[in-house]
PDB file of N, CA and C in Angstrom:
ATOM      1  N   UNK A   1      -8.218 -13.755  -3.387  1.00  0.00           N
ATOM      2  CA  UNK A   1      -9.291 -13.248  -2.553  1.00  0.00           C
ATOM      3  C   UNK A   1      -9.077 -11.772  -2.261  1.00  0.00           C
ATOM      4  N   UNK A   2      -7.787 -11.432  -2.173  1.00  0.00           N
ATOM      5  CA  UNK A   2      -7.527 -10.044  -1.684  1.00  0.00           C
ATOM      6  C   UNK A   2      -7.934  -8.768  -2.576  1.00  0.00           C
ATOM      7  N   UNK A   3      -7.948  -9.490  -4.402  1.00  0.00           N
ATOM      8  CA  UNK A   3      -7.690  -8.958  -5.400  1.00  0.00           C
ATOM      9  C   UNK A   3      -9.598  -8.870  -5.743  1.00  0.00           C
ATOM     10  N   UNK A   4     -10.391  -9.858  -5.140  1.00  0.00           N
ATOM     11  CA  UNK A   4     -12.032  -9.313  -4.751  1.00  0.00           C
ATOM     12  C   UNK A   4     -12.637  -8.428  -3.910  1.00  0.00           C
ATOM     13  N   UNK A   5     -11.592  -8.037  -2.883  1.00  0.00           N
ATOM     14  CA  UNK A   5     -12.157  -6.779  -1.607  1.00  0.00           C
ATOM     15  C   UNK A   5     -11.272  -5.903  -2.351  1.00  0.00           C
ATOM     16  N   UNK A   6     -10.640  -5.454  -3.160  1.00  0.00           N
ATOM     17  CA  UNK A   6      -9.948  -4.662  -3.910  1.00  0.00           C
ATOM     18  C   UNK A   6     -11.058  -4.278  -5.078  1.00  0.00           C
ATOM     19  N   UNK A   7     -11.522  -4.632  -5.814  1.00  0.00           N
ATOM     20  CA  UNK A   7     -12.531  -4.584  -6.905  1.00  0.00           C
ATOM     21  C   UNK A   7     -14.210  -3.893  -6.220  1.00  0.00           C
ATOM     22  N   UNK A   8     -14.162  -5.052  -5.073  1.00  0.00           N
ATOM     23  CA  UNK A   8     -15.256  -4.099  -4.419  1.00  0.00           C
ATOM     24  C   UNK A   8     -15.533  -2.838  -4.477  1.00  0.00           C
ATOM     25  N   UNK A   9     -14.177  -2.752  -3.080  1.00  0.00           N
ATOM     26  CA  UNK A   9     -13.754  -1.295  -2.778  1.00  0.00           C
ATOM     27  C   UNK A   9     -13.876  -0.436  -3.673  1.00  0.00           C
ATOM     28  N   UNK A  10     -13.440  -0.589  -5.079  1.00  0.00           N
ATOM     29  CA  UNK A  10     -13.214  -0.021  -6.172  1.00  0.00           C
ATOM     30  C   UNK A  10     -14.982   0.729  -6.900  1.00  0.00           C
ATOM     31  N   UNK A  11     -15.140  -0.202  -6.937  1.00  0.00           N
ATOM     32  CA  UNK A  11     -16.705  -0.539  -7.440  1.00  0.00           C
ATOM     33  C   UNK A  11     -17.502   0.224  -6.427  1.00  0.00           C
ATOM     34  N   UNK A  12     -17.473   0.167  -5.471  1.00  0.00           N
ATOM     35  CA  UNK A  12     -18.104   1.322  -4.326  1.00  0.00           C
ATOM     36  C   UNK A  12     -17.559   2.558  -4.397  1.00  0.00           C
ATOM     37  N   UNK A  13     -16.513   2.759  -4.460  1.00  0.00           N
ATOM     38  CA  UNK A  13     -16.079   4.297  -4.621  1.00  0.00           C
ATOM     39  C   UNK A  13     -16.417   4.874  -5.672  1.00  0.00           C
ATOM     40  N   UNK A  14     -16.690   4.020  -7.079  1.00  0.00           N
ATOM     41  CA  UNK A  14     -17.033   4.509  -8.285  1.00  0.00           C
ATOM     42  C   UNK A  14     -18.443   5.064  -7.812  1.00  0.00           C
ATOM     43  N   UNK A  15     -19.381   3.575  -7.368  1.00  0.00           N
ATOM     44  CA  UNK A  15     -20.315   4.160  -7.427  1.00  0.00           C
ATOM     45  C   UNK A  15     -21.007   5.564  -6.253  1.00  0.00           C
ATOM     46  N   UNK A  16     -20.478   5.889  -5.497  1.00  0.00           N
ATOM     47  CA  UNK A  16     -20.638   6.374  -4.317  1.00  0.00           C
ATOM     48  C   UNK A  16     -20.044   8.276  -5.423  1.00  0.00           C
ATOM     49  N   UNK A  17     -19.105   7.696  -6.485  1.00  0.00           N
ATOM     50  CA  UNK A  17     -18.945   9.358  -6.719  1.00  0.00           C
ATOM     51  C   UNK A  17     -19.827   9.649  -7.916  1.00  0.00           C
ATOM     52  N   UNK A  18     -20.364   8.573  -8.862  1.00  0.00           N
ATOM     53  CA  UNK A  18     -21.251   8.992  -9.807  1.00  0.00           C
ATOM     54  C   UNK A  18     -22.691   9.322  -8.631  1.00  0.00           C
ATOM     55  N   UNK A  19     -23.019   8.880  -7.533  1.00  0.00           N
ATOM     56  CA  UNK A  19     -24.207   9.387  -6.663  1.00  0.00           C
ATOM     57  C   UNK A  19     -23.927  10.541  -6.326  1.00  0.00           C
ATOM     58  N   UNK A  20     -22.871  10.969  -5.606  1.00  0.00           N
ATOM     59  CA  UNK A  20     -22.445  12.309  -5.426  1.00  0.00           C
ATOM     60  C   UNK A  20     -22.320  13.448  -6.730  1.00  0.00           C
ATOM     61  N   UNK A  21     -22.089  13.057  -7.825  1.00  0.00           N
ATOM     62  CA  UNK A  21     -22.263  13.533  -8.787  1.00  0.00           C
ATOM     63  C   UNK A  21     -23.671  14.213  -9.366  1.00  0.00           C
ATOM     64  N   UNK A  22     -24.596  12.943  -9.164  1.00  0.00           N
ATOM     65  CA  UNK A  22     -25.729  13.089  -9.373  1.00  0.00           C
ATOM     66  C   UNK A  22     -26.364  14.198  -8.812  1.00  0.00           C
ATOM     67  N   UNK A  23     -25.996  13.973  -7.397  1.00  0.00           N
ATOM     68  CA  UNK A  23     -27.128  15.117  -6.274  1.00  0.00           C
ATOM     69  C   UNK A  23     -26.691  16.331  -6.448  1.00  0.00           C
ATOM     70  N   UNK A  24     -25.596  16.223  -6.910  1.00  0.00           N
ATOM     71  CA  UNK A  24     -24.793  17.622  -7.227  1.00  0.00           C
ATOM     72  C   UNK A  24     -25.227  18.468  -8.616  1.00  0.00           C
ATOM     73  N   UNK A  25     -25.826  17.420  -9.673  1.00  0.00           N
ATOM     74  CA  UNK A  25     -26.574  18.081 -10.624  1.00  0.00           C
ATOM     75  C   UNK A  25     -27.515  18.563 -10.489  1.00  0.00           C
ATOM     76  N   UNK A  26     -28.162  17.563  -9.696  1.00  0.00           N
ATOM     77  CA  UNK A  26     -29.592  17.969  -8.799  1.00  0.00           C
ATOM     78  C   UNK A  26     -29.822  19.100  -8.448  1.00  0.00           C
ATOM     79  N   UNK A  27     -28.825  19.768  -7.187  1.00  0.00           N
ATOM     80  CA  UNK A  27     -29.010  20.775  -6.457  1.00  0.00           C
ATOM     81  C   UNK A  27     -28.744  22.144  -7.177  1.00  0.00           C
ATOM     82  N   UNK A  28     -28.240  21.809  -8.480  1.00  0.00           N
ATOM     83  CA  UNK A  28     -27.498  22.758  -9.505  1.00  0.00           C
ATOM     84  C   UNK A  28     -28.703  23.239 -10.480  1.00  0.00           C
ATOM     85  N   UNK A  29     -29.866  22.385 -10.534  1.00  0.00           N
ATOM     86  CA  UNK A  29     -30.803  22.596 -11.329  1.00  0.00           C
ATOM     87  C   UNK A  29     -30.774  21.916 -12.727  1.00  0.00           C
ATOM     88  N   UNK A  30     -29.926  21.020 -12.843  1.00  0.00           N
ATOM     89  CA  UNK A  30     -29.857  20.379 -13.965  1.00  0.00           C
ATOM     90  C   UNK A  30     -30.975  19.808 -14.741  1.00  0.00           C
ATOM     91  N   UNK A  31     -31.823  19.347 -14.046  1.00  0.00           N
ATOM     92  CA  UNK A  31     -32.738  18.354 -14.486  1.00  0.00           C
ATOM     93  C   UNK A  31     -34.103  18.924 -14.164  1.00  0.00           C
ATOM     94  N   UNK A  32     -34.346  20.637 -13.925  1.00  0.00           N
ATOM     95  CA  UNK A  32     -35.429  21.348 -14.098  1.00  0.00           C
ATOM     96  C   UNK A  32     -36.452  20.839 -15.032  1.00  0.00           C
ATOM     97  N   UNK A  33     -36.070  21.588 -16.476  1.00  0.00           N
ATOM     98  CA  UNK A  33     -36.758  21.469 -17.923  1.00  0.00           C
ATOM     99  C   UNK A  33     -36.880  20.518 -18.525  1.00  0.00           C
ATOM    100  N   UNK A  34     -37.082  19.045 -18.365  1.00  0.00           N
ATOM    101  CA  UNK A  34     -36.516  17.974 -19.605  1.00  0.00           C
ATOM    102  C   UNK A  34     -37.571  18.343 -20.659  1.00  0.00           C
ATOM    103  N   UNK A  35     -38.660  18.275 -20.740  1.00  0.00           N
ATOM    104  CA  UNK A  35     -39.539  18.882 -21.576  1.00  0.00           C
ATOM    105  C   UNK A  35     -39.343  20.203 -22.520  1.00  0.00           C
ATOM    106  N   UNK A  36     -38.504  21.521 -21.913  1.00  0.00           N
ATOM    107  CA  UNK A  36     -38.648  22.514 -22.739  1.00  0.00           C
ATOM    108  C   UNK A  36     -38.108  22.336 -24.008  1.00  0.00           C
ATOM    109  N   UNK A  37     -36.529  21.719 -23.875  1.00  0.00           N
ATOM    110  CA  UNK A  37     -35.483  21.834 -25.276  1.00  0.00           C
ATOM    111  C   UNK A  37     -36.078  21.291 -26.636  1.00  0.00           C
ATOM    112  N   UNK A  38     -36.790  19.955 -26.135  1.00  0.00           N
ATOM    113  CA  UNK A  38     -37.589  19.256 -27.432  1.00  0.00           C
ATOM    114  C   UNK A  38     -38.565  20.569 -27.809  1.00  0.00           C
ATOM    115  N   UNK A  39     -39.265  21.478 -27.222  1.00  0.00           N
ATOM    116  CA  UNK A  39     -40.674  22.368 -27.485  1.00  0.00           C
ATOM    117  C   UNK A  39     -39.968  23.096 -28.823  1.00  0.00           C
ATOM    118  N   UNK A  40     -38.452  23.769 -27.580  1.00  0.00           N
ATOM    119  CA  UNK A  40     -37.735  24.983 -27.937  1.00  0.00           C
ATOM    120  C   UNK A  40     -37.054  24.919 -29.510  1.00  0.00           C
ATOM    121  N   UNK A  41     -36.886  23.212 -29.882  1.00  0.00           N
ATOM    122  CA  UNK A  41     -36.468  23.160 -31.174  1.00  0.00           C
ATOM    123  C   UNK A  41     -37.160  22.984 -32.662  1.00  0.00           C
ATOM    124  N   UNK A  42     -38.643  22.750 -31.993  1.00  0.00           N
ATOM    125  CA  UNK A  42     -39.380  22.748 -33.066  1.00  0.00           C
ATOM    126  C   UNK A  42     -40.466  24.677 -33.341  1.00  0.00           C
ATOM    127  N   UNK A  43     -40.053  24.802 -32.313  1.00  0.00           N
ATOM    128  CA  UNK A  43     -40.506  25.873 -32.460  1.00  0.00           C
ATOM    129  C   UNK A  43     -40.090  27.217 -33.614  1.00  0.00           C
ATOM    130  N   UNK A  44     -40.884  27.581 -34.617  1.00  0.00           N
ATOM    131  CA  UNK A  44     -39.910  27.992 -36.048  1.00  0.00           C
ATOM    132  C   UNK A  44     -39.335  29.490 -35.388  1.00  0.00           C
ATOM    133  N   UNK A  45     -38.332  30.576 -35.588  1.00  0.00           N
ATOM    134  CA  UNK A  45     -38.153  31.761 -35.437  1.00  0.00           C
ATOM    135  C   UNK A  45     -38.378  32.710 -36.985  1.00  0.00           C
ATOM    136  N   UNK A  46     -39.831  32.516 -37.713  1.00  0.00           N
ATOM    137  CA  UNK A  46     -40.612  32.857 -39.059  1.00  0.00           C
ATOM    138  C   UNK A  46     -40.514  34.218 -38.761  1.00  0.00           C
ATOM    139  N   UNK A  47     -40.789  35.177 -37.660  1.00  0.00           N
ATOM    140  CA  UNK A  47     -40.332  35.956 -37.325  1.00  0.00           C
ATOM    141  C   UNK A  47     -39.180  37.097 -37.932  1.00  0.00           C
ATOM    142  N   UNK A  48     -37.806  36.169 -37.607  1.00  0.00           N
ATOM    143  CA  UNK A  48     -36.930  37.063 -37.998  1.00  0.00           C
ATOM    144  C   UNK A  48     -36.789  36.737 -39.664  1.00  0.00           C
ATOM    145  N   UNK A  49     -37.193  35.549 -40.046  1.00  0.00           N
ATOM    146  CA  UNK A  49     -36.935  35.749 -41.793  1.00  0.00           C
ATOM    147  C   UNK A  49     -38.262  36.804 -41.970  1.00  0.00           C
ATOM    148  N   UNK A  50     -39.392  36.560 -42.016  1.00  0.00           N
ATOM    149  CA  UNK A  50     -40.201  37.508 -42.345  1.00  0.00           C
ATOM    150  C   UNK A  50     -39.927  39.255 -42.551  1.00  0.00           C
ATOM    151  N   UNK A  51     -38.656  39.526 -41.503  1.00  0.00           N
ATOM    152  CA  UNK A  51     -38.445  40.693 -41.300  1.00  0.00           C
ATOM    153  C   UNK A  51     -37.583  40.908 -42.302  1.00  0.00           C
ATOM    154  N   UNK A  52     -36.924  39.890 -42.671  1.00  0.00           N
ATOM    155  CA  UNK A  52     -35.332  39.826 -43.956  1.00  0.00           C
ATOM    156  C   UNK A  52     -35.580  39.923 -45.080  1.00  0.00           C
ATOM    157  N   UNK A  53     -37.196  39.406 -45.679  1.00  0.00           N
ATOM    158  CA  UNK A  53     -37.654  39.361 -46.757  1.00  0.00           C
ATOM    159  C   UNK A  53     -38.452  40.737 -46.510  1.00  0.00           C
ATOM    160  N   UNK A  54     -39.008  41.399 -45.877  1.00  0.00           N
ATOM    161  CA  UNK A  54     -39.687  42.313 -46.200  1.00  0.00           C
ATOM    162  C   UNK A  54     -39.386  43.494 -46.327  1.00  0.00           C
ATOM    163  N   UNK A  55     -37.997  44.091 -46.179  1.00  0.00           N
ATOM    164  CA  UNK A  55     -36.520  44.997 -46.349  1.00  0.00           C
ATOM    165  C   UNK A  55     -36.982  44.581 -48.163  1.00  0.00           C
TER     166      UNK A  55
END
């Protein structure tokens, strides 16, 4: 029985620091953009070859 309020305990502190973790990404700005990176990778940079071929 002792070795179940032990696991608890355990199991609450885990989860209590991945929450603290969380809010801490939060307040950091982590989770601003989820949308941009997918835009940002299809987006071509035709640009700078255009400039490489035309040298």
């Amino acid at each position: 029985m002792g070795s179940l309020f032990f696991l608890i305990i355990i199991s609450l502190v885990a989860g209590l620091a991945v929450f603290c973790f969380f809010l801490y990404a939060g307040k950091n700005k982590q989770f601003d953009d989820i949308e941009g990176p997918k835009y940002r990778m299809l987006d071509d940079d035709d640009d700078d070859d255009n400039v490489r071929e035309n040298r």
